[in-house]
C-alpha atoms as a PDB file:
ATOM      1  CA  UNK A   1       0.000   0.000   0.000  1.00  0.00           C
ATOM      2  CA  UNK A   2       2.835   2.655   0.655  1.00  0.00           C
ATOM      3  CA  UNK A   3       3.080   4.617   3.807  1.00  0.00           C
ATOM      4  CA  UNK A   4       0.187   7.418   4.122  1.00  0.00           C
ATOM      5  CA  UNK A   5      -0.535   9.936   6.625  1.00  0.00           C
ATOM      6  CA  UNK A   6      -0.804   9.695  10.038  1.00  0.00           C
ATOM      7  CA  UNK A   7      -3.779  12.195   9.796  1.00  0.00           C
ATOM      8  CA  UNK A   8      -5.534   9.874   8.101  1.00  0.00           C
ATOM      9  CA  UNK A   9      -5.270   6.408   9.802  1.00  0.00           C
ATOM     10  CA  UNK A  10      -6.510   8.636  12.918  1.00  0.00           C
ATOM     11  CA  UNK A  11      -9.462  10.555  11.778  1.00  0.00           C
ATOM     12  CA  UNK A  12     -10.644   7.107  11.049  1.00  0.00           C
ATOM     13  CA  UNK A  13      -9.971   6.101  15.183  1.00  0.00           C
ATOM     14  CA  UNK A  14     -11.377   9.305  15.824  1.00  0.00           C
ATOM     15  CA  UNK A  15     -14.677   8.540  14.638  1.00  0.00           C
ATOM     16  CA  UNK A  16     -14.696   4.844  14.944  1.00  0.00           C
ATOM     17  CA  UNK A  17     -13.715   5.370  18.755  1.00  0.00           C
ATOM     18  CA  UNK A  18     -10.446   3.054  19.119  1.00  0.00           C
ATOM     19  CA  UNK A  19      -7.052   3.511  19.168  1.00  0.00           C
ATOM     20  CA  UNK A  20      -3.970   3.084  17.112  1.00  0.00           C
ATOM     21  CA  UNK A  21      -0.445   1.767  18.354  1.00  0.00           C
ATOM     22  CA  UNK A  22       2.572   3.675  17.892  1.00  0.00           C
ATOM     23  CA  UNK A  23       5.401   1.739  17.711  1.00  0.00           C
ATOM     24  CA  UNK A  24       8.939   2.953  18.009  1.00  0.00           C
ATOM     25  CA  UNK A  25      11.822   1.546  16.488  1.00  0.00           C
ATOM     26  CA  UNK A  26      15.508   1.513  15.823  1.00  0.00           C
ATOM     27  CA  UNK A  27      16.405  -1.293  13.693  1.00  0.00           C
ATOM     28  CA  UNK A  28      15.114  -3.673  10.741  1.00  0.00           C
ATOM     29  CA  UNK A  29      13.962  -6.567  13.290  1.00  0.00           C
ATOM     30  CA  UNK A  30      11.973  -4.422  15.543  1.00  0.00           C
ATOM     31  CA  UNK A  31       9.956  -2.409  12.353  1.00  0.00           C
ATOM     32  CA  UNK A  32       9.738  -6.178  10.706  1.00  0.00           C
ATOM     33  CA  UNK A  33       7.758  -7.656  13.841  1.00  0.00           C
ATOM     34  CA  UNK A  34       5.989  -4.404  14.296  1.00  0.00           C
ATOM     35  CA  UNK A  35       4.454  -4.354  10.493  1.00  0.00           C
ATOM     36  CA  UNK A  36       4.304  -8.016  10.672  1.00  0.00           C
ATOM     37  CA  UNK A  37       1.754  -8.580  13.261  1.00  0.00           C
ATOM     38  CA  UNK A  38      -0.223  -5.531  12.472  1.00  0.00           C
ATOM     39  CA  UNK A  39      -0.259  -6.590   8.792  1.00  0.00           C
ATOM     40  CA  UNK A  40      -1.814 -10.647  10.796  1.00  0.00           C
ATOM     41  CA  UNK A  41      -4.350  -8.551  12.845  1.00  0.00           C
ATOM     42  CA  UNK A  42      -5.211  -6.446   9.743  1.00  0.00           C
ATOM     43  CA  UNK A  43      -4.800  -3.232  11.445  1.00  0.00           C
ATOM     44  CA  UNK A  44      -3.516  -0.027  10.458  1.00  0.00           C
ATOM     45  CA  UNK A  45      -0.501   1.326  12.214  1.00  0.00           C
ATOM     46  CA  UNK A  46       1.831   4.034  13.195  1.00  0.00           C
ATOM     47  CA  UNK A  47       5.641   3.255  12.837  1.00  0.00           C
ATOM     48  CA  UNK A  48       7.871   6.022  14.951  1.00  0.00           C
ATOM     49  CA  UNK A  49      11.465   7.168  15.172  1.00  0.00           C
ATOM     50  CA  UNK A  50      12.865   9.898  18.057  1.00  0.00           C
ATOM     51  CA  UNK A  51      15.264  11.780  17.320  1.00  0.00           C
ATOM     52  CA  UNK A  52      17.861   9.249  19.065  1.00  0.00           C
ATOM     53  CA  UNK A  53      16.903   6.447  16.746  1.00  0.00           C
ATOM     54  CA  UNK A  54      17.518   8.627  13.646  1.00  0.00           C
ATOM     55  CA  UNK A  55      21.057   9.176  15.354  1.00  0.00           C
ATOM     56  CA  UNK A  56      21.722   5.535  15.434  1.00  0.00           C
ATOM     57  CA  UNK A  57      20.665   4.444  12.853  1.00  0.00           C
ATOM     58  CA  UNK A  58      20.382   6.817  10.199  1.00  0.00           C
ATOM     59  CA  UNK A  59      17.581   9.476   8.559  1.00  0.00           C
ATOM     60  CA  UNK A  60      18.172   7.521   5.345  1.00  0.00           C
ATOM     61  CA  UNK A  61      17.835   4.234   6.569  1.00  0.00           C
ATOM     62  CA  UNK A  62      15.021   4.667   8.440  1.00  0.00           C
ATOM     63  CA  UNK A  63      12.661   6.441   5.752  1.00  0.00           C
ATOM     64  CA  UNK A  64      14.364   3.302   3.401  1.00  0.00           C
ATOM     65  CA  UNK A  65      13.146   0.623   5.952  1.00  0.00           C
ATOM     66  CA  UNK A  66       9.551   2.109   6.820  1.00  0.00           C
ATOM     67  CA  UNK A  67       9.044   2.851   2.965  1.00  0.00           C
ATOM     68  CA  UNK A  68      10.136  -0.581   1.722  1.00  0.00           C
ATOM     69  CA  UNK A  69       7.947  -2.662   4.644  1.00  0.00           C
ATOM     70  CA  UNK A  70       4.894  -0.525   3.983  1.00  0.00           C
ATOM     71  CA  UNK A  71       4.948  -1.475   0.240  1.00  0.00           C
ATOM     72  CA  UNK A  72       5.225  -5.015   1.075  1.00  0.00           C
ATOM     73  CA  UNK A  73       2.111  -4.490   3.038  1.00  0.00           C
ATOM     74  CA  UNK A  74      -1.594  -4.252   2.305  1.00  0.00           C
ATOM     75  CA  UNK A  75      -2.773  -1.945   5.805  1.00  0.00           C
ATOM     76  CA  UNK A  76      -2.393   1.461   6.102  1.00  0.00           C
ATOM     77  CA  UNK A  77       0.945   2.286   8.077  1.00  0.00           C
ATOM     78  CA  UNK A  78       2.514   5.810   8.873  1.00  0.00           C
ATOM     79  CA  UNK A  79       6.075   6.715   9.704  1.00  0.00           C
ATOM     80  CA  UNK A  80       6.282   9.383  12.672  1.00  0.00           C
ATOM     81  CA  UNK A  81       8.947  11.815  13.962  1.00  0.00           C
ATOM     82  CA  UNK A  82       8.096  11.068  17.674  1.00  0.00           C
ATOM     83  CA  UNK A  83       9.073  13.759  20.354  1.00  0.00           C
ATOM     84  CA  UNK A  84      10.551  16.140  17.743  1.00  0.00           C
ATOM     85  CA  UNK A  85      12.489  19.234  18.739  1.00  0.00           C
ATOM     86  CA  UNK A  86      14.713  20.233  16.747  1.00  0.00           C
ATOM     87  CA  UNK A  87      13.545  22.133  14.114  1.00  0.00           C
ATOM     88  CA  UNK A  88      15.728  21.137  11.037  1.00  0.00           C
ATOM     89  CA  UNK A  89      15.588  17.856  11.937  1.00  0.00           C
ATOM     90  CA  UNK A  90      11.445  18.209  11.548  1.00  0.00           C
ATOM     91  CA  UNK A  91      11.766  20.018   8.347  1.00  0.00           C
ATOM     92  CA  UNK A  92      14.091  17.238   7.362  1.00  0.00           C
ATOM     93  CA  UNK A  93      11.418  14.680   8.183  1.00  0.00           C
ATOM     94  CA  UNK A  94       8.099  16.576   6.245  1.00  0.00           C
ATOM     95  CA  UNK A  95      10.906  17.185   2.810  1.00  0.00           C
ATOM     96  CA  UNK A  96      12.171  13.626   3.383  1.00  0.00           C
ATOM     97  CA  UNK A  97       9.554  11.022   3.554  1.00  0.00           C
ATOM     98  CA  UNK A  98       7.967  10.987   7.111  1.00  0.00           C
ATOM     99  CA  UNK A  99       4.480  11.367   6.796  1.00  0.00           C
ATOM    100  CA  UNK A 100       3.791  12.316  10.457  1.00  0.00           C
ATOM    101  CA  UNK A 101       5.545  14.793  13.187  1.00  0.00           C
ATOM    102  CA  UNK A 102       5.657  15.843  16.654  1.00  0.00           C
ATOM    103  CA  UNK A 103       6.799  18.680  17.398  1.00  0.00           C
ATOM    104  CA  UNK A 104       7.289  18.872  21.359  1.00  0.00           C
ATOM    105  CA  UNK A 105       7.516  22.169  22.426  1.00  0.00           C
ATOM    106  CA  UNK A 106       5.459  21.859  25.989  1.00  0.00           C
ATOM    107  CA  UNK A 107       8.623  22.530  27.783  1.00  0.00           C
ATOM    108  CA  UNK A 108       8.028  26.150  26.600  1.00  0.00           C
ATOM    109  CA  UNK A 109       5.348  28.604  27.985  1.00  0.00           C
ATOM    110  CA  UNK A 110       1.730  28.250  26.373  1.00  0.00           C
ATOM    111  CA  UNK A 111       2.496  31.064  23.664  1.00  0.00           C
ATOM    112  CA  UNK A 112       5.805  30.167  22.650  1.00  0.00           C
ATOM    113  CA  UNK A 113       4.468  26.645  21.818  1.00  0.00           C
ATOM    114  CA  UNK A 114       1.632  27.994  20.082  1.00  0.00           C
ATOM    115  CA  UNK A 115       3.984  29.934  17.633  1.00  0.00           C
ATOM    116  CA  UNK A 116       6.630  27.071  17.186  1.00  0.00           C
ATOM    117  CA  UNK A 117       3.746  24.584  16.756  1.00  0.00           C
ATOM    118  CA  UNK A 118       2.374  27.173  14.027  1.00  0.00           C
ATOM    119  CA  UNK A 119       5.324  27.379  12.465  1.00  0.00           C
ATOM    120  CA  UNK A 120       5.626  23.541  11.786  1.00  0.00           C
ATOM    121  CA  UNK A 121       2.266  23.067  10.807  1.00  0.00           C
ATOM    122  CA  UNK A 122       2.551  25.893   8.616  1.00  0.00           C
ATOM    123  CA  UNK A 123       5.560  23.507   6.893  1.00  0.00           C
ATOM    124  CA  UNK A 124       3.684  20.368   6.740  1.00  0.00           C
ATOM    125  CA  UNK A 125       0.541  21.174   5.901  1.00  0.00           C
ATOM    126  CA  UNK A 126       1.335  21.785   1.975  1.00  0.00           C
ATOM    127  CA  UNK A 127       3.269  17.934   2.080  1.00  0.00           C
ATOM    128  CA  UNK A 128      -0.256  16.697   3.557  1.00  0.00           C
ATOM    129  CA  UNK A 129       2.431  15.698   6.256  1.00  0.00           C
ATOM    130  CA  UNK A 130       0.137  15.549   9.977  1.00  0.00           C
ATOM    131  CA  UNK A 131       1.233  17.181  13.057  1.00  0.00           C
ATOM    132  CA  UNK A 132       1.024  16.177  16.899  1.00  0.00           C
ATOM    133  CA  UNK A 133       2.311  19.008  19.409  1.00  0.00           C
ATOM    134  CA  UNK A 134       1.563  17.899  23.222  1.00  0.00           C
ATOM    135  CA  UNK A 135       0.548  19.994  26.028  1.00  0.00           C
ATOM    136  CA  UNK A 136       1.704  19.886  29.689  1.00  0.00           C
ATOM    137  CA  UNK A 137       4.845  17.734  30.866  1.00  0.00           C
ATOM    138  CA  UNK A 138       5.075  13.773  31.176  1.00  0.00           C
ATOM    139  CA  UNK A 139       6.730  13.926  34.681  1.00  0.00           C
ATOM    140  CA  UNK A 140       4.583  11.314  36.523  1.00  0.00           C
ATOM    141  CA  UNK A 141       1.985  11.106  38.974  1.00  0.00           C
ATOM    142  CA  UNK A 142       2.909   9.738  42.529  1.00  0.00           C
ATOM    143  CA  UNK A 143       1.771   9.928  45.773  1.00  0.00           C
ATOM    144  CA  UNK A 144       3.364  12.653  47.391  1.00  0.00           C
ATOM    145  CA  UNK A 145       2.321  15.362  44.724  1.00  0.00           C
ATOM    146  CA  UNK A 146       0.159  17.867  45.979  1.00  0.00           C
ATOM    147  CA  UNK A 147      -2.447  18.947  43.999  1.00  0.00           C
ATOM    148  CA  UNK A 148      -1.666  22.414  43.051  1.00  0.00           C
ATOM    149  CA  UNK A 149       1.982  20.470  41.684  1.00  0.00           C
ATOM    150  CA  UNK A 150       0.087  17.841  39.728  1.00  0.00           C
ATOM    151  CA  UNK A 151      -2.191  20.601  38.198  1.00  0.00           C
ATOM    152  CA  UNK A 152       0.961  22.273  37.262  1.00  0.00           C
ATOM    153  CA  UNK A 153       2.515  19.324  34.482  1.00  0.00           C
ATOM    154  CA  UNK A 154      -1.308  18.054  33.571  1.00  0.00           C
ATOM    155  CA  UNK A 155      -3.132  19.770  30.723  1.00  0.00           C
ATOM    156  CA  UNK A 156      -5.393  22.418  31.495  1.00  0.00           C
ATOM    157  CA  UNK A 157      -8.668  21.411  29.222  1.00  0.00           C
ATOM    158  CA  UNK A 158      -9.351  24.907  28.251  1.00  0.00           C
ATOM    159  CA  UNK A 159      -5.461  26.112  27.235  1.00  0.00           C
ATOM    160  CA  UNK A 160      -6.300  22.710  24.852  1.00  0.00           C
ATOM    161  CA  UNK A 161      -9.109  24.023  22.771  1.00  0.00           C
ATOM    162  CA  UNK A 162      -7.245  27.628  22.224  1.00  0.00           C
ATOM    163  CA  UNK A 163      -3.913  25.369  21.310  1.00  0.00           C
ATOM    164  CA  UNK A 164      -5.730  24.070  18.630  1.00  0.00           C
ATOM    165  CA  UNK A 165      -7.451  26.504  17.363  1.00  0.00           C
ATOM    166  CA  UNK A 166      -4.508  28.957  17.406  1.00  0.00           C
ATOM    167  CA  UNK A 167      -2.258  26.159  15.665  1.00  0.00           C
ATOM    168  CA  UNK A 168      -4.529  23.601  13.152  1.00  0.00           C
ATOM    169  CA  UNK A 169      -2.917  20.653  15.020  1.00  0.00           C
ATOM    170  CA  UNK A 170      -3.797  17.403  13.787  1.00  0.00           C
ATOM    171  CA  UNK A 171      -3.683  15.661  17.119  1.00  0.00           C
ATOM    172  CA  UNK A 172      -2.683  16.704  20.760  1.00  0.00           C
ATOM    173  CA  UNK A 173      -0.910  14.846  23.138  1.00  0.00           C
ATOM    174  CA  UNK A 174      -2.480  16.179  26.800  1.00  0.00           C
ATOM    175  CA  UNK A 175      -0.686  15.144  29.975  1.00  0.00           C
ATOM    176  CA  UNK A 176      -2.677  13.717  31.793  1.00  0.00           C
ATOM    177  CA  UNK A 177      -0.592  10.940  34.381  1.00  0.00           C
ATOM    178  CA  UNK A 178       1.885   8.918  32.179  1.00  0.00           C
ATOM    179  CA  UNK A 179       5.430   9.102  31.873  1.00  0.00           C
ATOM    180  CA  UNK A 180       8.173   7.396  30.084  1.00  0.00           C
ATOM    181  CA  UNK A 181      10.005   4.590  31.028  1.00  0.00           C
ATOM    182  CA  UNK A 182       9.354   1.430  32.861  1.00  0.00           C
ATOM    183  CA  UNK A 183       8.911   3.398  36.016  1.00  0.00           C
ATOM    184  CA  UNK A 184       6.285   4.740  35.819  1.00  0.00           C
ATOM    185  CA  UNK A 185       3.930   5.120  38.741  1.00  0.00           C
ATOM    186  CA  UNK A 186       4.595   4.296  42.389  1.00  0.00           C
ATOM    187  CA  UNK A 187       1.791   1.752  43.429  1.00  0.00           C
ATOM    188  CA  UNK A 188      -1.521   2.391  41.213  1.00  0.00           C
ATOM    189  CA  UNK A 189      -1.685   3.940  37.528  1.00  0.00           C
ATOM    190  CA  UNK A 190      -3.026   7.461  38.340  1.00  0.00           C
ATOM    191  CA  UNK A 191      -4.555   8.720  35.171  1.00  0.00           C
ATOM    192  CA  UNK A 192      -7.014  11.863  34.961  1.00  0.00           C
ATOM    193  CA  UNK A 193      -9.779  10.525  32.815  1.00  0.00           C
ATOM    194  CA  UNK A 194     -12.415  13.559  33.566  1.00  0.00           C
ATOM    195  CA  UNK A 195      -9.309  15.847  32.663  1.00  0.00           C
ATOM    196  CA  UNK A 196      -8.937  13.544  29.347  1.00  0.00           C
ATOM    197  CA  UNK A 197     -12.633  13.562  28.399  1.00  0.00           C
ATOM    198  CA  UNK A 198     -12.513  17.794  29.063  1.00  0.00           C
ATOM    199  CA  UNK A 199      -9.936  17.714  26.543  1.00  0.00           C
ATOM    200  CA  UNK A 200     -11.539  15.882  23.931  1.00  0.00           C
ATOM    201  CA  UNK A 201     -14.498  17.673  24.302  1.00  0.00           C
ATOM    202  CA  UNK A 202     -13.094  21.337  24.123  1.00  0.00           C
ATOM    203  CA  UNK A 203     -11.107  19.653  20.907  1.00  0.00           C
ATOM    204  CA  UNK A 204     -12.526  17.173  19.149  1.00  0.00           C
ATOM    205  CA  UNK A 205      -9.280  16.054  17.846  1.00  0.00           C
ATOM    206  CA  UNK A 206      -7.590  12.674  17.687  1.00  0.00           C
ATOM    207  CA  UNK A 207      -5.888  12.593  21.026  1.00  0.00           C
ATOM    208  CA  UNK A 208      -2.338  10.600  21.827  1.00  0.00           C
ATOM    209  CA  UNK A 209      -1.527   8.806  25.138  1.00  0.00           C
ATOM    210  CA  UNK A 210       2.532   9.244  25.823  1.00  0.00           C
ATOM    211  CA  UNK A 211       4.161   6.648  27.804  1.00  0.00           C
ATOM    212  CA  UNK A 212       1.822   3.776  27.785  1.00  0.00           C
ATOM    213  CA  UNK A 213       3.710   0.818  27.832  1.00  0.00           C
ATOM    214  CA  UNK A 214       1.731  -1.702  30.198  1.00  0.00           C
ATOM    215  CA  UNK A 215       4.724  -3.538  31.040  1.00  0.00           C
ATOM    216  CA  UNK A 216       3.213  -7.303  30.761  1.00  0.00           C
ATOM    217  CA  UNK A 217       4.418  -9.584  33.797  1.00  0.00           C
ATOM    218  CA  UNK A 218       5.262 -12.365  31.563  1.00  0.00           C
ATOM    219  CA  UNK A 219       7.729  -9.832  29.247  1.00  0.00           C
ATOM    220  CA  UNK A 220       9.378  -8.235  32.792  1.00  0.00           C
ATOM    221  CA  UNK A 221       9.640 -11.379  34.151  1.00  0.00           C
ATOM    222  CA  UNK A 222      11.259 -13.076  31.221  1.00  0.00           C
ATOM    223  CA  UNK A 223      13.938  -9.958  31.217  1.00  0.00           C
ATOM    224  CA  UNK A 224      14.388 -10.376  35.138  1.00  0.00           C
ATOM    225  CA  UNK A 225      14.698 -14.562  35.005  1.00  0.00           C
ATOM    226  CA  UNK A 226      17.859 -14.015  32.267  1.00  0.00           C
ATOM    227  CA  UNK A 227      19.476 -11.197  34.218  1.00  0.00           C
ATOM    228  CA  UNK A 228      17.925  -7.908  33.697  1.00  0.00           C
ATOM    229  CA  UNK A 229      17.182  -5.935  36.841  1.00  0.00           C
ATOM    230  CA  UNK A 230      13.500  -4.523  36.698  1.00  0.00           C
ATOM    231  CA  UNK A 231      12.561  -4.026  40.622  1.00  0.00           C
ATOM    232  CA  UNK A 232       9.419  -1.538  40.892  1.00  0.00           C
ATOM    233  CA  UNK A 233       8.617  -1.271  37.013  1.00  0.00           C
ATOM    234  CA  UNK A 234       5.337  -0.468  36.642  1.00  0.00           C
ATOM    235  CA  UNK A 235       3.440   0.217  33.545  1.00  0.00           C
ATOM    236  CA  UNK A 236      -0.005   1.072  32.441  1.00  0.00           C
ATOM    237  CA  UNK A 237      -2.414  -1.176  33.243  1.00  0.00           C
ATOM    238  CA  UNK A 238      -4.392  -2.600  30.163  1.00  0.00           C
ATOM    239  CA  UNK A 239      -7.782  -1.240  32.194  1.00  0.00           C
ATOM    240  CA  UNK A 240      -6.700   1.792  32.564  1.00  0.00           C
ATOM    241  CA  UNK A 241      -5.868   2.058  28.923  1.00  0.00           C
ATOM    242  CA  UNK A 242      -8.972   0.731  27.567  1.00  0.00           C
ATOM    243  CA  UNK A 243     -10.517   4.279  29.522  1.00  0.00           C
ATOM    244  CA  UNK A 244      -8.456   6.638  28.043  1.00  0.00           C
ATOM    245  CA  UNK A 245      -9.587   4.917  24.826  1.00  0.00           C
ATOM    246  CA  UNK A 246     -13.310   5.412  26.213  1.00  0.00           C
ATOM    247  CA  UNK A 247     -11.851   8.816  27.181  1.00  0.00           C
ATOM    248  CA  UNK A 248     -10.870  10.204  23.771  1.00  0.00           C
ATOM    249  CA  UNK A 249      -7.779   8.337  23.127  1.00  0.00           C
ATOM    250  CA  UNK A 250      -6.881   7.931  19.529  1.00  0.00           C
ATOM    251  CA  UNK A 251      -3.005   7.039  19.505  1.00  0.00           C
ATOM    252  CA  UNK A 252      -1.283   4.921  22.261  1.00  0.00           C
ATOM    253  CA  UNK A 253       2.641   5.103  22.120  1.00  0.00           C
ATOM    254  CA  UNK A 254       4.415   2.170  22.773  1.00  0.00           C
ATOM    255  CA  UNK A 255       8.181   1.861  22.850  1.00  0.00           C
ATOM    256  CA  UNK A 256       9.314   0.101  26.643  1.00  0.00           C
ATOM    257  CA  UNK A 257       7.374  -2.375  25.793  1.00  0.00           C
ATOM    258  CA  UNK A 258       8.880  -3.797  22.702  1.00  0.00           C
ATOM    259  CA  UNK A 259      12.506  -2.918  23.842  1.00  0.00           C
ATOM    260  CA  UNK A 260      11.645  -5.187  27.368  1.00  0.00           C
ATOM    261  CA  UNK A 261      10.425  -7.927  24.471  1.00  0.00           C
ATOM    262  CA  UNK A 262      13.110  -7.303  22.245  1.00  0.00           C
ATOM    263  CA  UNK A 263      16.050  -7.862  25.384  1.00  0.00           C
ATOM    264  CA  UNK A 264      13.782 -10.447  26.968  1.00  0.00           C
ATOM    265  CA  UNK A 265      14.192 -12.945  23.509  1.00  0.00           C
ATOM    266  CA  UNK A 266      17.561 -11.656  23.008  1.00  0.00           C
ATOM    267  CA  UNK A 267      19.085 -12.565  26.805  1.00  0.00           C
ATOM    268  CA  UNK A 268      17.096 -15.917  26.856  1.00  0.00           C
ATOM    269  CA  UNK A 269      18.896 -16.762  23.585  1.00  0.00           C
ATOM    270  CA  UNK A 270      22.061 -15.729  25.096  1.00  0.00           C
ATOM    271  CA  UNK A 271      22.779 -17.784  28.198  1.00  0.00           C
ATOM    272  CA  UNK A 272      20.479 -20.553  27.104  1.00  0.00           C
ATOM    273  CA  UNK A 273      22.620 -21.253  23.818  1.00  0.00           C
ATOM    274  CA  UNK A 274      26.114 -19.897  24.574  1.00  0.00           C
ATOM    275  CA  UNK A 275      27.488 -21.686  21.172  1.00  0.00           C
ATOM    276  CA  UNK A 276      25.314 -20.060  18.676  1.00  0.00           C
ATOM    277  CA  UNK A 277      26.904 -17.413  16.292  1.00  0.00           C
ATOM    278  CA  UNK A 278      24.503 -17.145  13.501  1.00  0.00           C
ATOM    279  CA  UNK A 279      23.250 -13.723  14.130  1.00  0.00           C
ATOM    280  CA  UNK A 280      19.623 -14.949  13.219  1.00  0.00           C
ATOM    281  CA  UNK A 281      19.054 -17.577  15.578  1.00  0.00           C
ATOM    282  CA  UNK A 282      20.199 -14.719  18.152  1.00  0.00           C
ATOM    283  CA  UNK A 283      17.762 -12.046  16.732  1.00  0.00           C
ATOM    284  CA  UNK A 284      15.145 -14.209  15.676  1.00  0.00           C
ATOM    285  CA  UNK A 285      13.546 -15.440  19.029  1.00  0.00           C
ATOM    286  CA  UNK A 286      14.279 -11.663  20.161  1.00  0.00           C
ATOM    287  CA  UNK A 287      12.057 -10.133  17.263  1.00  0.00           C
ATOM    288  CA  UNK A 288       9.662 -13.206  17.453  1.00  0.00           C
ATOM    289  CA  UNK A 289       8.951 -11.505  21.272  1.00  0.00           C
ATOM    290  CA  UNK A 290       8.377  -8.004  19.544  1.00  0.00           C
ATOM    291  CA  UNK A 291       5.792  -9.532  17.371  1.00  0.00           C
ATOM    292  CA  UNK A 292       3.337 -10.958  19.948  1.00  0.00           C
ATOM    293  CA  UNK A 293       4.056  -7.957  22.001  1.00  0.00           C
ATOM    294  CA  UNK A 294       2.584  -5.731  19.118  1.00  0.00           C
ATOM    295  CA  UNK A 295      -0.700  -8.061  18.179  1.00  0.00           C
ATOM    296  CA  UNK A 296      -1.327  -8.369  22.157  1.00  0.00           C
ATOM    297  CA  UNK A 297      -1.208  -4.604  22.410  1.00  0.00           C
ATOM    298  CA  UNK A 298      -3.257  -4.143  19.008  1.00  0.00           C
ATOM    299  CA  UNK A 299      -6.105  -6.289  20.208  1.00  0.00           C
ATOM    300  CA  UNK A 300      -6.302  -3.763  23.255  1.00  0.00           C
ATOM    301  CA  UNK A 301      -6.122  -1.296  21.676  1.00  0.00           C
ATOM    302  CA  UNK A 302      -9.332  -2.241  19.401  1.00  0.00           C
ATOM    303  CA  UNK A 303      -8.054  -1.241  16.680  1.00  0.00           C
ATOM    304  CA  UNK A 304      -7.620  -4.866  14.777  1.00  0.00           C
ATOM    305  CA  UNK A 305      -9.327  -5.996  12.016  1.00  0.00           C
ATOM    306  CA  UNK A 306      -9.798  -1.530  11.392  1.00  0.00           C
ATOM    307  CA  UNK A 307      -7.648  -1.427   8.341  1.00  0.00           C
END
């Protein structure tokens, strides 16, 4: 099919009510499962790079990679710019075959990411290139934050409809609880719902959930019973997800997840067969783990069988 916009694919969740993974990745094995299992479930999907993964492994081989598995496929897929800040680099990405951004200004004050948002949807928007800009900070929710501290880094609902009226956003990542990592709550998930459903309604865009990795016992456990040290990870749980999706939800990143799978198949592999040297038989059971990782999270997500 070719890659198309990530505007597209999430109008579509927008009105049909579910969600679509975004899946971030840094080499061949890890886009191959991704596309692979949402290509079994028959579900449309959102393929992401950061700004560190374009580092490693290269602007040109990662437009080459997402371009060539998405015209080996027959469901919609989209290749993001995922926490985008520099601005060359996002200019780069709307000339150069990305067919999504984020531009993540929402360490700024509200009117200086207004402008810089502008300014990149004022870029894209001739390419038919989508843009994502996210409001308030993805510092965590735990315990010991007082209100008035926890109002501070969440979004306020009514800054959210003048962001996107002032900008033409495609989609808006609000803060609403999440954070990055594998640590990401102390105890219970803490997510604002009322805040998220506030947000949607004073937008009626396609909102994104940051940091959502659910963290799946059997994945953390299979990293911590080959070696990896995981005490205290905790991720969102699948619940909790499925009401954000009730809440508005319309794009659920995913990226601890798969790199938890990924190590969890690759350090199994490692100490279990200490002989082998054929660099498939390593990688292979490690992107076999990425694969059922992605159609578990795509049948939460409601979104298979959507393309």
């Amino acid at each position: 099919m070719g890659l198309v916009s990530g505007k597209e694919i999430l109008q579509k969740a927008n009105k049909g009510g579910y969600a679509v993974g975004a899946f971030n990745f840094v080499n061949m094995e890890v886009l191959d499962a991704i596309l692979s299992a949402a290509q079994d479930e028959n579900a449309p999907v959102i393929v992401a790079a950061s700004e560190g993964a374009i580092k490693y492994a290269g602007f040109e081989t990662i437009v080459a990679l997402a371009t060539t598995g998405a015209a080996a496929r027959k469901i919609p897929i989209a290749l993001h710019l995922d926490h985008g800040k520099d601005m060359k680099l996002i200019e780069k990405c709307i000339k150069g075959g990305f067919t999504s951004v984020m531009i993540d200004a929402s360490h700024a004050p509200f009117n200086e990411n207004v402008e810089t948002t502008k300014k990149v949807v004022e870029m894209a928007r001739p390419k038919g290139i989508s843009v994502e800009a996210e409001l308030g900070r993805l510092t965590g929710v735990e315990d010991h934050v007082s209100v008035a501290e926890r109002d501070a880094v969440l979004v306020n609902p009514a800054e959210a409809e003048s962001f996107a009226k002032q900008t033409g956003i495609d989609s808006l990542a609000p803060a609403i609880g999440t954070s990055h990592g594998a640590f990401k709550f102390k105890g219970e998930a803490k997510l604002d719902i009322e805040r998220l459903a506030k947000v949607k309604k004073a937008t009626q865009l396609p909102l994104v959930l940051h940091g959502a990795s659910s963290l799946p016992e059997e994945i953390v456990g299979l990293v911590a019973k080959f070696g990896g040290k995981l005490d205290g990870a905790h991720g969102v749980p699948d619940s909790e997800l499925q009401k954000t999706i009730a809440g508005g939800i319309n794009k659920v990143n995913v990226d601890t997840d798969l790199r938890l799978a990924f190590l969890g198949g690759l350090r199994r592999v490692l100490l279990e067969q200490k002989e082998e040297i054929d660099l498939r038989k390593v990688l292979g059971p490690a992107k076999e783990m990425v694969y059922k990782a992605v159609r578990s999270r795509i049948k939460v997500l409601g979104c298979s069988g959507k393309a």
